[in-house]
PDB file of N, CA and C in Angstrom:
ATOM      1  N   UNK A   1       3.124  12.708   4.098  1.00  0.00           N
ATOM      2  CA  UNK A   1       2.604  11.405   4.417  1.00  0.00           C
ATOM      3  C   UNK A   1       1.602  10.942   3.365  1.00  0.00           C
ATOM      4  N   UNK A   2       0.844  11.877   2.883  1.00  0.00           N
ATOM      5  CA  UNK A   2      -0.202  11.520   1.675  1.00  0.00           C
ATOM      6  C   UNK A   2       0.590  10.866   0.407  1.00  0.00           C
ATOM      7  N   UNK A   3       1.431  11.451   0.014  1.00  0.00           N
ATOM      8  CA  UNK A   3       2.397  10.903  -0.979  1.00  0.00           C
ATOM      9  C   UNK A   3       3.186   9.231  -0.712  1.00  0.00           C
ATOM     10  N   UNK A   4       3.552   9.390   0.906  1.00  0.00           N
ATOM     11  CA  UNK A   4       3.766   7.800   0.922  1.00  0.00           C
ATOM     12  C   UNK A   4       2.915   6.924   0.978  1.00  0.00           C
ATOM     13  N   UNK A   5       1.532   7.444   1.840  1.00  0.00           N
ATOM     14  CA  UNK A   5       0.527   6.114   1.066  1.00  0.00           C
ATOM     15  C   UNK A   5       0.052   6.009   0.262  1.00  0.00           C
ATOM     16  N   UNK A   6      -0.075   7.156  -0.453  1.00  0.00           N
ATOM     17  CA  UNK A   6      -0.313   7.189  -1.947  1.00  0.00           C
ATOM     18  C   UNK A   6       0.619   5.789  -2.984  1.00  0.00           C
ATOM     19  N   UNK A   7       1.885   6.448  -2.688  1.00  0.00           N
ATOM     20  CA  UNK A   7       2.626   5.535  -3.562  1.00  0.00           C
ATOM     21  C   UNK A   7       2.765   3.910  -3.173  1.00  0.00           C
ATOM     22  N   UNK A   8       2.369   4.079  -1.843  1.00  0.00           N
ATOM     23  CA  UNK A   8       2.169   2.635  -1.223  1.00  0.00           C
ATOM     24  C   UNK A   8       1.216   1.573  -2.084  1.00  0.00           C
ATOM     25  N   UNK A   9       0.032   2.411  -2.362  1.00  0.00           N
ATOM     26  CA  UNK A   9      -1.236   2.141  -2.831  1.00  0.00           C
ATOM     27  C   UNK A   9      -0.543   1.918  -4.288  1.00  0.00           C
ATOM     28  N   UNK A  10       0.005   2.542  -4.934  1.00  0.00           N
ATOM     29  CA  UNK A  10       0.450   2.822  -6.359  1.00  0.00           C
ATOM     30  C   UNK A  10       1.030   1.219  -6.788  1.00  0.00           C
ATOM     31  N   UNK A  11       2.007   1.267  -6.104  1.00  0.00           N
ATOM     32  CA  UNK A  11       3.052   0.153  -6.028  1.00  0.00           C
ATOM     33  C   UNK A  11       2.296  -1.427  -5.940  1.00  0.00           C
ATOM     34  N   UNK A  12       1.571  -1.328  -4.666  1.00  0.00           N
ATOM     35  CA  UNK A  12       0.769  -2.239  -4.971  1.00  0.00           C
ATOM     36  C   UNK A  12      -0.304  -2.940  -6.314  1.00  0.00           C
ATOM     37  N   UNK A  13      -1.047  -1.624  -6.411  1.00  0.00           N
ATOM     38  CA  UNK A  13      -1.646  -1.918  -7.499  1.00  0.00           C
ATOM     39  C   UNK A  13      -0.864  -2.491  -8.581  1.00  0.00           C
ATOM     40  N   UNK A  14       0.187  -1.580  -9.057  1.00  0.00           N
ATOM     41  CA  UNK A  14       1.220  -2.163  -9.970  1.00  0.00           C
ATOM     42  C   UNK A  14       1.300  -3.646 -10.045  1.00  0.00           C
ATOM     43  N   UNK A  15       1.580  -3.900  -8.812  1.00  0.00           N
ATOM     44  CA  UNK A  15       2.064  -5.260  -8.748  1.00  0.00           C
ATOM     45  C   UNK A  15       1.215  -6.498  -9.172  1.00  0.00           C
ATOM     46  N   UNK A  16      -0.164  -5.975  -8.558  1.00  0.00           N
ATOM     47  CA  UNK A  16      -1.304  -6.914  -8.944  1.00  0.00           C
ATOM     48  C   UNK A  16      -1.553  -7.103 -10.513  1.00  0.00           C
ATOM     49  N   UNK A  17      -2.233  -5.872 -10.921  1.00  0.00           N
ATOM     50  CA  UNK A  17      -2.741  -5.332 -12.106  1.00  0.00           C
ATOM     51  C   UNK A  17      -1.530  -5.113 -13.420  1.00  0.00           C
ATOM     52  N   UNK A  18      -0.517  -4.395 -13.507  1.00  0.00           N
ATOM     53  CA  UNK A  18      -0.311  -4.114 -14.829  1.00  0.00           C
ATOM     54  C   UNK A  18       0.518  -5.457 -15.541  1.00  0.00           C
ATOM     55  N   UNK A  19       0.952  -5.665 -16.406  1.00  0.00           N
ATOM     56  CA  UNK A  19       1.023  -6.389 -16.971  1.00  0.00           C
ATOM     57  C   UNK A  19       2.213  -6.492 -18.274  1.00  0.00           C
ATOM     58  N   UNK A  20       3.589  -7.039 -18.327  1.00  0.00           N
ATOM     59  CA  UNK A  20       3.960  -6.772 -19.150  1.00  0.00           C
ATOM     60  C   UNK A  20       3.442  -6.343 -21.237  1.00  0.00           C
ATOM     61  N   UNK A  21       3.592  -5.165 -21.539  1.00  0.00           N
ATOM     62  CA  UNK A  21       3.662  -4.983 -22.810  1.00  0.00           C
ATOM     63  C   UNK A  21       2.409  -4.157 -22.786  1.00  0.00           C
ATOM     64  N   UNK A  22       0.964  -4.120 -21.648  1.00  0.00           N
ATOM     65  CA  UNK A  22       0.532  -2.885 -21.639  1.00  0.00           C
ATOM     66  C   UNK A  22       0.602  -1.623 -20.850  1.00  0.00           C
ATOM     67  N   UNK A  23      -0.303  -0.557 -20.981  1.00  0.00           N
ATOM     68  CA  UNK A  23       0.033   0.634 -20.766  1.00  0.00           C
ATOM     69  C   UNK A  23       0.449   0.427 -19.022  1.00  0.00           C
ATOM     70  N   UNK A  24       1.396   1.161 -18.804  1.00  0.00           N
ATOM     71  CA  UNK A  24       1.595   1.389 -17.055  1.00  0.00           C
ATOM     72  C   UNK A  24       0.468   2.013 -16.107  1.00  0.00           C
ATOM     73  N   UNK A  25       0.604   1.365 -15.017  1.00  0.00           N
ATOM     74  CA  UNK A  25      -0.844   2.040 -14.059  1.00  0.00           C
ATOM     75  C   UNK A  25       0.031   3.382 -13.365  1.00  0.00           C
ATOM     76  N   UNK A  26      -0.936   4.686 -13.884  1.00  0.00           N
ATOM     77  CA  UNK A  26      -0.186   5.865 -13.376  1.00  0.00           C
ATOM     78  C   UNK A  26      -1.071   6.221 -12.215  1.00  0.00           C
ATOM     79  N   UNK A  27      -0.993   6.995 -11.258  1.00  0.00           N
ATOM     80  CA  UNK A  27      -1.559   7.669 -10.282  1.00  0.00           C
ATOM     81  C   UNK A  27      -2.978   8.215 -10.529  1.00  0.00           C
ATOM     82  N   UNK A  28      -3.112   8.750 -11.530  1.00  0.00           N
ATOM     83  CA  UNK A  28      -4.538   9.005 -11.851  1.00  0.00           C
ATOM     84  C   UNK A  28      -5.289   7.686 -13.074  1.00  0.00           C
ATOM     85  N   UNK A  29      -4.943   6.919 -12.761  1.00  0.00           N
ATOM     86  CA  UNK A  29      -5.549   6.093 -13.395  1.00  0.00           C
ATOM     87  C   UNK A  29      -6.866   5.604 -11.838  1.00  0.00           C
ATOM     88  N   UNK A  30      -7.953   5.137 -13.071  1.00  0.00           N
ATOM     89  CA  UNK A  30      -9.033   5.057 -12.451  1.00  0.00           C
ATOM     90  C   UNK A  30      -9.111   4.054 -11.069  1.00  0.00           C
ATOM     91  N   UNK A  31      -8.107   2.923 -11.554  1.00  0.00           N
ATOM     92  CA  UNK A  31      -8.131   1.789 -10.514  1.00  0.00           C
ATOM     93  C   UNK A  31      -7.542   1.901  -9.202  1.00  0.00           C
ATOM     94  N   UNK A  32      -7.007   3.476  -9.549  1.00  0.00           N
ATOM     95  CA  UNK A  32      -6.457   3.682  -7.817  1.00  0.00           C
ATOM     96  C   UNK A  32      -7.654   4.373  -7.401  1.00  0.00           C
ATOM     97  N   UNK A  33      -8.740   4.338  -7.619  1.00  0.00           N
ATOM     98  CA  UNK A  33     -10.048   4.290  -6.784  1.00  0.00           C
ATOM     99  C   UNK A  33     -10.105   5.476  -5.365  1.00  0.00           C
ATOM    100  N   UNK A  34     -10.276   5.068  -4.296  1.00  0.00           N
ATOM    101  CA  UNK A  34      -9.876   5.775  -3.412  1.00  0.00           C
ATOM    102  C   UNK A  34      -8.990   5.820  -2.846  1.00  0.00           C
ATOM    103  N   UNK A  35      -7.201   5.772  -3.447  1.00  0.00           N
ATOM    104  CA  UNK A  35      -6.113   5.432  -2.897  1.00  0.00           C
ATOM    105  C   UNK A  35      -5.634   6.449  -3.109  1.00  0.00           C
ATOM    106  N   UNK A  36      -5.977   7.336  -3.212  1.00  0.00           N
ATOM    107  CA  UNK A  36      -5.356   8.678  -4.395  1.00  0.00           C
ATOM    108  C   UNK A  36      -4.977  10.008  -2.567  1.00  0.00           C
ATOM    109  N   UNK A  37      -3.616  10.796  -3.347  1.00  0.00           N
ATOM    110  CA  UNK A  37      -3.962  11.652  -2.262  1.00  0.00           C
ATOM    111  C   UNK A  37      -4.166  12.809  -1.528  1.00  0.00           C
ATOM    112  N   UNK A  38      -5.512  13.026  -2.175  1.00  0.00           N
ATOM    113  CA  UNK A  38      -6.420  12.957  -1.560  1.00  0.00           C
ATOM    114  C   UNK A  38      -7.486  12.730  -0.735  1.00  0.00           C
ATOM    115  N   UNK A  39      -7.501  11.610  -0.971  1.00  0.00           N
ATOM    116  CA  UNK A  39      -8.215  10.572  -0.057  1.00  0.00           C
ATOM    117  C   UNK A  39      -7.416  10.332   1.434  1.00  0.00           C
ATOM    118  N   UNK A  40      -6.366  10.415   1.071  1.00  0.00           N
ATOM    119  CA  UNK A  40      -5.448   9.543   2.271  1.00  0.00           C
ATOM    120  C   UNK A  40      -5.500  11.572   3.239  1.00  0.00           C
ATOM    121  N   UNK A  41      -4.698  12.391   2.532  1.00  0.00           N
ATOM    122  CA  UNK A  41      -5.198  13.859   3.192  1.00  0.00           C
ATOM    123  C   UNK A  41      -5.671  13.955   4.183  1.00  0.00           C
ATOM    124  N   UNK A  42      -7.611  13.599   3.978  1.00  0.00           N
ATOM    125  CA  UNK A  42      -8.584  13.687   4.653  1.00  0.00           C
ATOM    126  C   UNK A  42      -8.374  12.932   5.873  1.00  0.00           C
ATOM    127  N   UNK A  43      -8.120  11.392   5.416  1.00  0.00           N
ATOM    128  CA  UNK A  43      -8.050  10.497   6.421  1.00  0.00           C
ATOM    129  C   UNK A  43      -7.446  10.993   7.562  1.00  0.00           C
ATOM    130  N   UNK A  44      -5.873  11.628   7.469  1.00  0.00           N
ATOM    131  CA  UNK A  44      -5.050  11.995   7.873  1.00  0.00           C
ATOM    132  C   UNK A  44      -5.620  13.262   8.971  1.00  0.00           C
ATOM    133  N   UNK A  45      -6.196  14.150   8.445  1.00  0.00           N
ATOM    134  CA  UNK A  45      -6.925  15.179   8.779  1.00  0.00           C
ATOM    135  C   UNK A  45      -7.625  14.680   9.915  1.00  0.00           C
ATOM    136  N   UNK A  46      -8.266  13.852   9.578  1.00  0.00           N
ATOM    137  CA  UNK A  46      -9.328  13.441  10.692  1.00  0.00           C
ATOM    138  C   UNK A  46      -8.911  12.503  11.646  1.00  0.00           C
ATOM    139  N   UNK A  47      -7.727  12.216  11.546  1.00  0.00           N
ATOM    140  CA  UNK A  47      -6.608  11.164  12.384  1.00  0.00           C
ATOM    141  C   UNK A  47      -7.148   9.654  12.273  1.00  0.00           C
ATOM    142  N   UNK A  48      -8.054   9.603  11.302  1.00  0.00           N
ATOM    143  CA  UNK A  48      -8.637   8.048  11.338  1.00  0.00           C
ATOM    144  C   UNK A  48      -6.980   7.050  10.961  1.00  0.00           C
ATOM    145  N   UNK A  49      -6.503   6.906  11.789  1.00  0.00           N
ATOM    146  CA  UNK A  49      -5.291   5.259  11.226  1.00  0.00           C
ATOM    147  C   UNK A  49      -6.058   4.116  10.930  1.00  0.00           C
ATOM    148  N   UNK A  50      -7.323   3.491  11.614  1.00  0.00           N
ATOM    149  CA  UNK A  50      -8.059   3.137  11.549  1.00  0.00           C
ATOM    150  C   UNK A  50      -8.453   2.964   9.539  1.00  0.00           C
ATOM    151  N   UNK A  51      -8.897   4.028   9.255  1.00  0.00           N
ATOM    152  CA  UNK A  51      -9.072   4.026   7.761  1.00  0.00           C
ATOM    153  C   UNK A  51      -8.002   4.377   6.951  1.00  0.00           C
ATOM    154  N   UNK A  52      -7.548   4.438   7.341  1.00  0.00           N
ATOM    155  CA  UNK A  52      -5.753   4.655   6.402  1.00  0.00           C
ATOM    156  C   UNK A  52      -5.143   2.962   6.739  1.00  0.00           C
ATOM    157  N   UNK A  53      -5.709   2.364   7.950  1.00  0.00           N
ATOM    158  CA  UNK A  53      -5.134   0.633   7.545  1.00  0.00           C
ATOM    159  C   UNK A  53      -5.688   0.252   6.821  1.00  0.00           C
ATOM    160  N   UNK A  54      -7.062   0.401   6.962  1.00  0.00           N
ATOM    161  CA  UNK A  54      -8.021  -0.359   5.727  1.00  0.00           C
ATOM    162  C   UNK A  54      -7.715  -0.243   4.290  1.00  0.00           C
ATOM    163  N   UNK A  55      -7.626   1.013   3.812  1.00  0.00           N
ATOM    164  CA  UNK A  55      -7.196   1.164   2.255  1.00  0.00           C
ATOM    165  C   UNK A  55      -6.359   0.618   1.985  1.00  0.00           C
ATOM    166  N   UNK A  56      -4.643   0.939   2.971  1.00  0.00           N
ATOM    167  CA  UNK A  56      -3.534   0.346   2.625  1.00  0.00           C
ATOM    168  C   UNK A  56      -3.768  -1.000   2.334  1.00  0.00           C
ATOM    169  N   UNK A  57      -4.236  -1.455   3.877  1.00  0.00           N
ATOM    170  CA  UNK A  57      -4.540  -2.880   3.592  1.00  0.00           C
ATOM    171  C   UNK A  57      -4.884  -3.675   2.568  1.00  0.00           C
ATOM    172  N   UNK A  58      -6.159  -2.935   1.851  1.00  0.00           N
ATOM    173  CA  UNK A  58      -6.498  -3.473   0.902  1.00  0.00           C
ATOM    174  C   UNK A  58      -6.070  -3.651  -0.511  1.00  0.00           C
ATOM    175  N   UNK A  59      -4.910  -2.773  -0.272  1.00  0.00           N
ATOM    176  CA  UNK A  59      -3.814  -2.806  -1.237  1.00  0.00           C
ATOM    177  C   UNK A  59      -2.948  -3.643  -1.643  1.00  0.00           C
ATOM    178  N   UNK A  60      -2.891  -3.868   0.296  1.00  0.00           N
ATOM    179  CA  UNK A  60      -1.613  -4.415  -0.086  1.00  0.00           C
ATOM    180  C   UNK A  60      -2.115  -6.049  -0.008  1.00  0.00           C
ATOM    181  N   UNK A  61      -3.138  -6.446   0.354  1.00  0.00           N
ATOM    182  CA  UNK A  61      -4.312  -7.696   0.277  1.00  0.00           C
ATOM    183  C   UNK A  61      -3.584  -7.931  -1.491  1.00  0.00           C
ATOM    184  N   UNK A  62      -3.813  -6.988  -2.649  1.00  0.00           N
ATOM    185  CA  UNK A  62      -3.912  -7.305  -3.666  1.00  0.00           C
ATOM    186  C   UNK A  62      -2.499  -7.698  -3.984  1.00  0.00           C
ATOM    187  N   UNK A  63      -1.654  -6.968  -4.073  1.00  0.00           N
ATOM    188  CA  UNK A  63      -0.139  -7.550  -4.127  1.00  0.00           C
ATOM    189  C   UNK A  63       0.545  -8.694  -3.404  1.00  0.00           C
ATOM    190  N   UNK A  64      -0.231  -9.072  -2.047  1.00  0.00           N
ATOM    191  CA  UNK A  64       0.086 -10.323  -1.321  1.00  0.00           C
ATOM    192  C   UNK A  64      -0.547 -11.428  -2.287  1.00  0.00           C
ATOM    193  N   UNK A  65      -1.801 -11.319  -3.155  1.00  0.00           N
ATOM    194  CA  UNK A  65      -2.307 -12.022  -3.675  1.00  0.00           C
ATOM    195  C   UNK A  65      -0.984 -12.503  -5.369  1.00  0.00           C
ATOM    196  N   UNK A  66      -0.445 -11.207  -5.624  1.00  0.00           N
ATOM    197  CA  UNK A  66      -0.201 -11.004  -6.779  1.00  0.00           C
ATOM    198  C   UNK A  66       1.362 -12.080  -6.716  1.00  0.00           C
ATOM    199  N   UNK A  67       1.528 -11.853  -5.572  1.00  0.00           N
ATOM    200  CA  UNK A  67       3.107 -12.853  -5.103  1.00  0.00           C
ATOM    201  C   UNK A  67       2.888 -13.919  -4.702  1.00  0.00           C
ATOM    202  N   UNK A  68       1.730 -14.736  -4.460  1.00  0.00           N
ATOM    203  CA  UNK A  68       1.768 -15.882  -4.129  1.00  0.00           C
ATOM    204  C   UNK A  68       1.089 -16.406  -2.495  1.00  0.00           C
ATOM    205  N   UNK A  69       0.966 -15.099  -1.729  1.00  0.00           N
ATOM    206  CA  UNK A  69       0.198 -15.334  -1.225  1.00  0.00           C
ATOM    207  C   UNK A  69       1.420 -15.050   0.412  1.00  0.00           C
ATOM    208  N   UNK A  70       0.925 -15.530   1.403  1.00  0.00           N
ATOM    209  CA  UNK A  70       1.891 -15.621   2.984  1.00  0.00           C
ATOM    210  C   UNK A  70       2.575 -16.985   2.767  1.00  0.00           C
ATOM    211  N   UNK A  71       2.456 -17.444   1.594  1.00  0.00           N
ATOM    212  CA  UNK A  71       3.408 -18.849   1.902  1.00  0.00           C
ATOM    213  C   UNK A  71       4.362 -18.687   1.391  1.00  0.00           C
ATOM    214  N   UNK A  72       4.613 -17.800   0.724  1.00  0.00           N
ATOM    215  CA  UNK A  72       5.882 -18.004  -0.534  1.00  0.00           C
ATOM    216  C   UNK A  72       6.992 -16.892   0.678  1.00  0.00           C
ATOM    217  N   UNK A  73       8.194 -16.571  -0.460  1.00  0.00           N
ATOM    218  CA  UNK A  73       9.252 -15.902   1.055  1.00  0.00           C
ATOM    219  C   UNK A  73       9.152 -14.451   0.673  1.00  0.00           C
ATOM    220  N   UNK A  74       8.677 -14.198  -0.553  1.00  0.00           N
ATOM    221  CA  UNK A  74       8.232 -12.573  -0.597  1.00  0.00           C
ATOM    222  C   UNK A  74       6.821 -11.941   0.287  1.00  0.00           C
ATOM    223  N   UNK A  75       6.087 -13.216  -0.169  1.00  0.00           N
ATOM    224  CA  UNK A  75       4.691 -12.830   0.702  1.00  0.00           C
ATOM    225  C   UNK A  75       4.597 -12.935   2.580  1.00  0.00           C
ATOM    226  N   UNK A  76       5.200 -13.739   2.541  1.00  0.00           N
ATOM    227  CA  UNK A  76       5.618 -13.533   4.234  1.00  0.00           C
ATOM    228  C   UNK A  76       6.507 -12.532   4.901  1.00  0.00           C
ATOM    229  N   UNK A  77       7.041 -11.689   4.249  1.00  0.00           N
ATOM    230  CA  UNK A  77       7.948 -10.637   4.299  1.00  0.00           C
ATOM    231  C   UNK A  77       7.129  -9.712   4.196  1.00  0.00           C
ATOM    232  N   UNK A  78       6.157  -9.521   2.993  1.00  0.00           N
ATOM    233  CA  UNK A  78       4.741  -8.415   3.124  1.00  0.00           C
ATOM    234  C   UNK A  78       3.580  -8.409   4.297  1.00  0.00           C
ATOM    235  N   UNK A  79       3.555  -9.815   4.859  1.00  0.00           N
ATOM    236  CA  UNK A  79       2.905  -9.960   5.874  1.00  0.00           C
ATOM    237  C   UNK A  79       3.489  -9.351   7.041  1.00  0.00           C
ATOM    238  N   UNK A  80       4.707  -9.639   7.112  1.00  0.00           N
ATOM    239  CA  UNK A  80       4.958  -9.141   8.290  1.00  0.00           C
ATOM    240  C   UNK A  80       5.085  -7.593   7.953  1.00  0.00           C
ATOM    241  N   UNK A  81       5.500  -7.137   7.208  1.00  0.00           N
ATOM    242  CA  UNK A  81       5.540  -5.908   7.165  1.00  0.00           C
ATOM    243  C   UNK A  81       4.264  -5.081   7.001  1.00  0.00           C
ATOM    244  N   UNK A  82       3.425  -5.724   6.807  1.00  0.00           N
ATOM    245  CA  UNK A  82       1.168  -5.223   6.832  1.00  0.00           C
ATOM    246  C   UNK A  82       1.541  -5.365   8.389  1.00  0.00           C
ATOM    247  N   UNK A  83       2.066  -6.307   8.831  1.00  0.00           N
ATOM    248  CA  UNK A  83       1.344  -6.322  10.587  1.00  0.00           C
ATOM    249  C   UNK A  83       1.730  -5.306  10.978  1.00  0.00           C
ATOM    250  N   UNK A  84       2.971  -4.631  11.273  1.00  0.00           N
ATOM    251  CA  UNK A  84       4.011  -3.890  11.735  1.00  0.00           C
ATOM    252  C   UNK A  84       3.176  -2.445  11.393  1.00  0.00           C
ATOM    253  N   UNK A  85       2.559  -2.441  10.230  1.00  0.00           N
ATOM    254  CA  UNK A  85       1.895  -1.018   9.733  1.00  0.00           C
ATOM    255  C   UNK A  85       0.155  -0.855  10.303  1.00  0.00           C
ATOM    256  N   UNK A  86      -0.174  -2.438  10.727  1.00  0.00           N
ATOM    257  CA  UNK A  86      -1.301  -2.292  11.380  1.00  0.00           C
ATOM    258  C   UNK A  86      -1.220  -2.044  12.774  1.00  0.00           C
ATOM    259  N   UNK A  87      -0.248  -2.288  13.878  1.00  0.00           N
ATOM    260  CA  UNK A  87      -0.359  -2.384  14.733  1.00  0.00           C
ATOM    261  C   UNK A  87       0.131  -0.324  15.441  1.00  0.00           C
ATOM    262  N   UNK A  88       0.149  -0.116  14.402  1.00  0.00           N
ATOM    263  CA  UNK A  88       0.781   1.447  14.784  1.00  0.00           C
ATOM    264  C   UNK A  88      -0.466   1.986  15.145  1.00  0.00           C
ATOM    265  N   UNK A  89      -0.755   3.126  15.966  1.00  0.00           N
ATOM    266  CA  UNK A  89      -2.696   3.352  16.569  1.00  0.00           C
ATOM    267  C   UNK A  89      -2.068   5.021  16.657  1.00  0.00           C
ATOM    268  N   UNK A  90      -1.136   5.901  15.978  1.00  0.00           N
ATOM    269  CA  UNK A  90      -1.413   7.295  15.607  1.00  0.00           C
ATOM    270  C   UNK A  90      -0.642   7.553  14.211  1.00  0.00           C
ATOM    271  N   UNK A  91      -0.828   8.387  13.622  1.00  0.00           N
ATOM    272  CA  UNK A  91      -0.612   8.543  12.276  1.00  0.00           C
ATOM    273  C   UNK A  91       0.744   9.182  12.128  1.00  0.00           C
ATOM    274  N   UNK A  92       1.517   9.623  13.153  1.00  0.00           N
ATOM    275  CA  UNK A  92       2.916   9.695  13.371  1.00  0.00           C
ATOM    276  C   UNK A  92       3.496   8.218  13.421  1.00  0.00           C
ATOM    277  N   UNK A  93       3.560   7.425  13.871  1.00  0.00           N
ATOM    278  CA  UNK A  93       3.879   5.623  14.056  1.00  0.00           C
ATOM    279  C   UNK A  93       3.365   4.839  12.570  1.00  0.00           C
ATOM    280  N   UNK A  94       2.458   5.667  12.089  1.00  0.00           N
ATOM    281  CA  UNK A  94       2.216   4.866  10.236  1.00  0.00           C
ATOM    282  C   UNK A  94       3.580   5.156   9.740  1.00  0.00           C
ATOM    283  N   UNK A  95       4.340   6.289   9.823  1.00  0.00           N
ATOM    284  CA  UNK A  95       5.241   7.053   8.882  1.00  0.00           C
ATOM    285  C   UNK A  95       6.691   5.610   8.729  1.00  0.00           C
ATOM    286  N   UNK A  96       6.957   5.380   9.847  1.00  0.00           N
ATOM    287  CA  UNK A  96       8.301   4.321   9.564  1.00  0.00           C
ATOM    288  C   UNK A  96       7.520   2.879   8.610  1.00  0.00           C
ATOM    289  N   UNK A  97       6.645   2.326   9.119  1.00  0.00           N
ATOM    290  CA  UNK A  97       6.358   1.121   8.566  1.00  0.00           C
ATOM    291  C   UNK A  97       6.030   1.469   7.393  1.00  0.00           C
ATOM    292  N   UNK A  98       5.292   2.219   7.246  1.00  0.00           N
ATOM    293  CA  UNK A  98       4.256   2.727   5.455  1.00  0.00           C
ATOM    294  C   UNK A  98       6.081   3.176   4.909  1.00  0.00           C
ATOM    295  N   UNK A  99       6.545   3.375   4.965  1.00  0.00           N
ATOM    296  CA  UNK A  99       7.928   3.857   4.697  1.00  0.00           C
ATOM    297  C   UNK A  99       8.905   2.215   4.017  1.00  0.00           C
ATOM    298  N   UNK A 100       8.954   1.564   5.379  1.00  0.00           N
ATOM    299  CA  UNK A 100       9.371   0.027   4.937  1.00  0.00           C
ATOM    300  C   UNK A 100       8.500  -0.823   3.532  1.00  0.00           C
ATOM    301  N   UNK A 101       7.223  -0.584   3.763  1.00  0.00           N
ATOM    302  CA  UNK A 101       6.284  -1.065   2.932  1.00  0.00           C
ATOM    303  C   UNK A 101       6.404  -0.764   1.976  1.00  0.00           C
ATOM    304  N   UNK A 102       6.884   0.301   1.438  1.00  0.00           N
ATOM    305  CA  UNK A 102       6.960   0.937   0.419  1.00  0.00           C
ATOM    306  C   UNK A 102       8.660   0.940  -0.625  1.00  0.00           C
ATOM    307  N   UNK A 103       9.020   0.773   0.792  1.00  0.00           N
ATOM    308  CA  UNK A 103      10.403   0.263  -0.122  1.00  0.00           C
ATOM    309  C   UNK A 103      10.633  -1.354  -0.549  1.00  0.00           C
ATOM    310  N   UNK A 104      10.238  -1.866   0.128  1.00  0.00           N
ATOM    311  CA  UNK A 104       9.765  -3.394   0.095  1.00  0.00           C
ATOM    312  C   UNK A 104       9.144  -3.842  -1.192  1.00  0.00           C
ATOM    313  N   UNK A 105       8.103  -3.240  -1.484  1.00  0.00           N
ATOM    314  CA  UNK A 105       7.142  -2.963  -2.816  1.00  0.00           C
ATOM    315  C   UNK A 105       7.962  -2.448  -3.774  1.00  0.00           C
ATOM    316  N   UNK A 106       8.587  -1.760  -4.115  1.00  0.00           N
ATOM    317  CA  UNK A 106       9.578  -0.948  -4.610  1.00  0.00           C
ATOM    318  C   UNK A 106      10.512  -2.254  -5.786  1.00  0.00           C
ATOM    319  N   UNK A 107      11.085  -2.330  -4.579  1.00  0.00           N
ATOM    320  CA  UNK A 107      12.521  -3.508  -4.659  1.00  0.00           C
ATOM    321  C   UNK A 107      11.509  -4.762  -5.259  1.00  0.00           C
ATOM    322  N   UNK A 108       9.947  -5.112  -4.655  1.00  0.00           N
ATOM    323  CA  UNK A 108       9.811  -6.561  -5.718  1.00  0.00           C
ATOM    324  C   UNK A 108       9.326  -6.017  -7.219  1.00  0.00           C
ATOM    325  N   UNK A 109       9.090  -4.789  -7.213  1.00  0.00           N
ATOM    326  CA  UNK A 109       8.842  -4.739  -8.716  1.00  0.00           C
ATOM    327  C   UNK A 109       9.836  -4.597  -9.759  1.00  0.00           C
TER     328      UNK A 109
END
């Protein structure tokens, strides 16, 4: 599970941040901040979903930004698919949506 929100987080960033013709954003690059997983591990550990929405979230906040926002037909497709991953309340029920999210992210890059 650390690895899918990891790459959740990854993907996103991507989307926001890199930029054709420079270097690619890799996993240990600095700007995945506390998205790394590790971070997500702990969360996990301690069953917070609670703080495993927030990070994602804020991830995926940046890539909703990076597409145009909930108005356009990619960004309303990420919206609904953030709700679907927020509304899950144990860290077994993150696994399908963070799963969709991630393939979703995937396919717009």
């Amino acid at each position: 599970m650390e690895l899918l929100l990891e790459t959740v987080a990854l993907y996103s960033l991507k989307l926001a941040y890199e930029t054709e013709g420079h270097s690619p954003i890799l996993r240990d690059d600095p700007l995945m901040g506390g998205c790394d997983r590790e971070v997500f591990g702990l969360l996990i550990r301690r069953g917070d979903v609670a703080g495993i929405q927030d990070e994602i979230g804020r991830c995926l906040n940046l890539a909703l930004g990076a597409i145009g926002g909930v108005d356009t037909v990619l960004g309303r497709e990420l919206g609904r698919l953030a709700a679907d991953l927020n509304a899950m309340q144990t860290i077994e029920g993150l696994y399908a949506p963070t799963t969709k999210v991630r393939d979703y992210l995937r396919d717009v890059l």
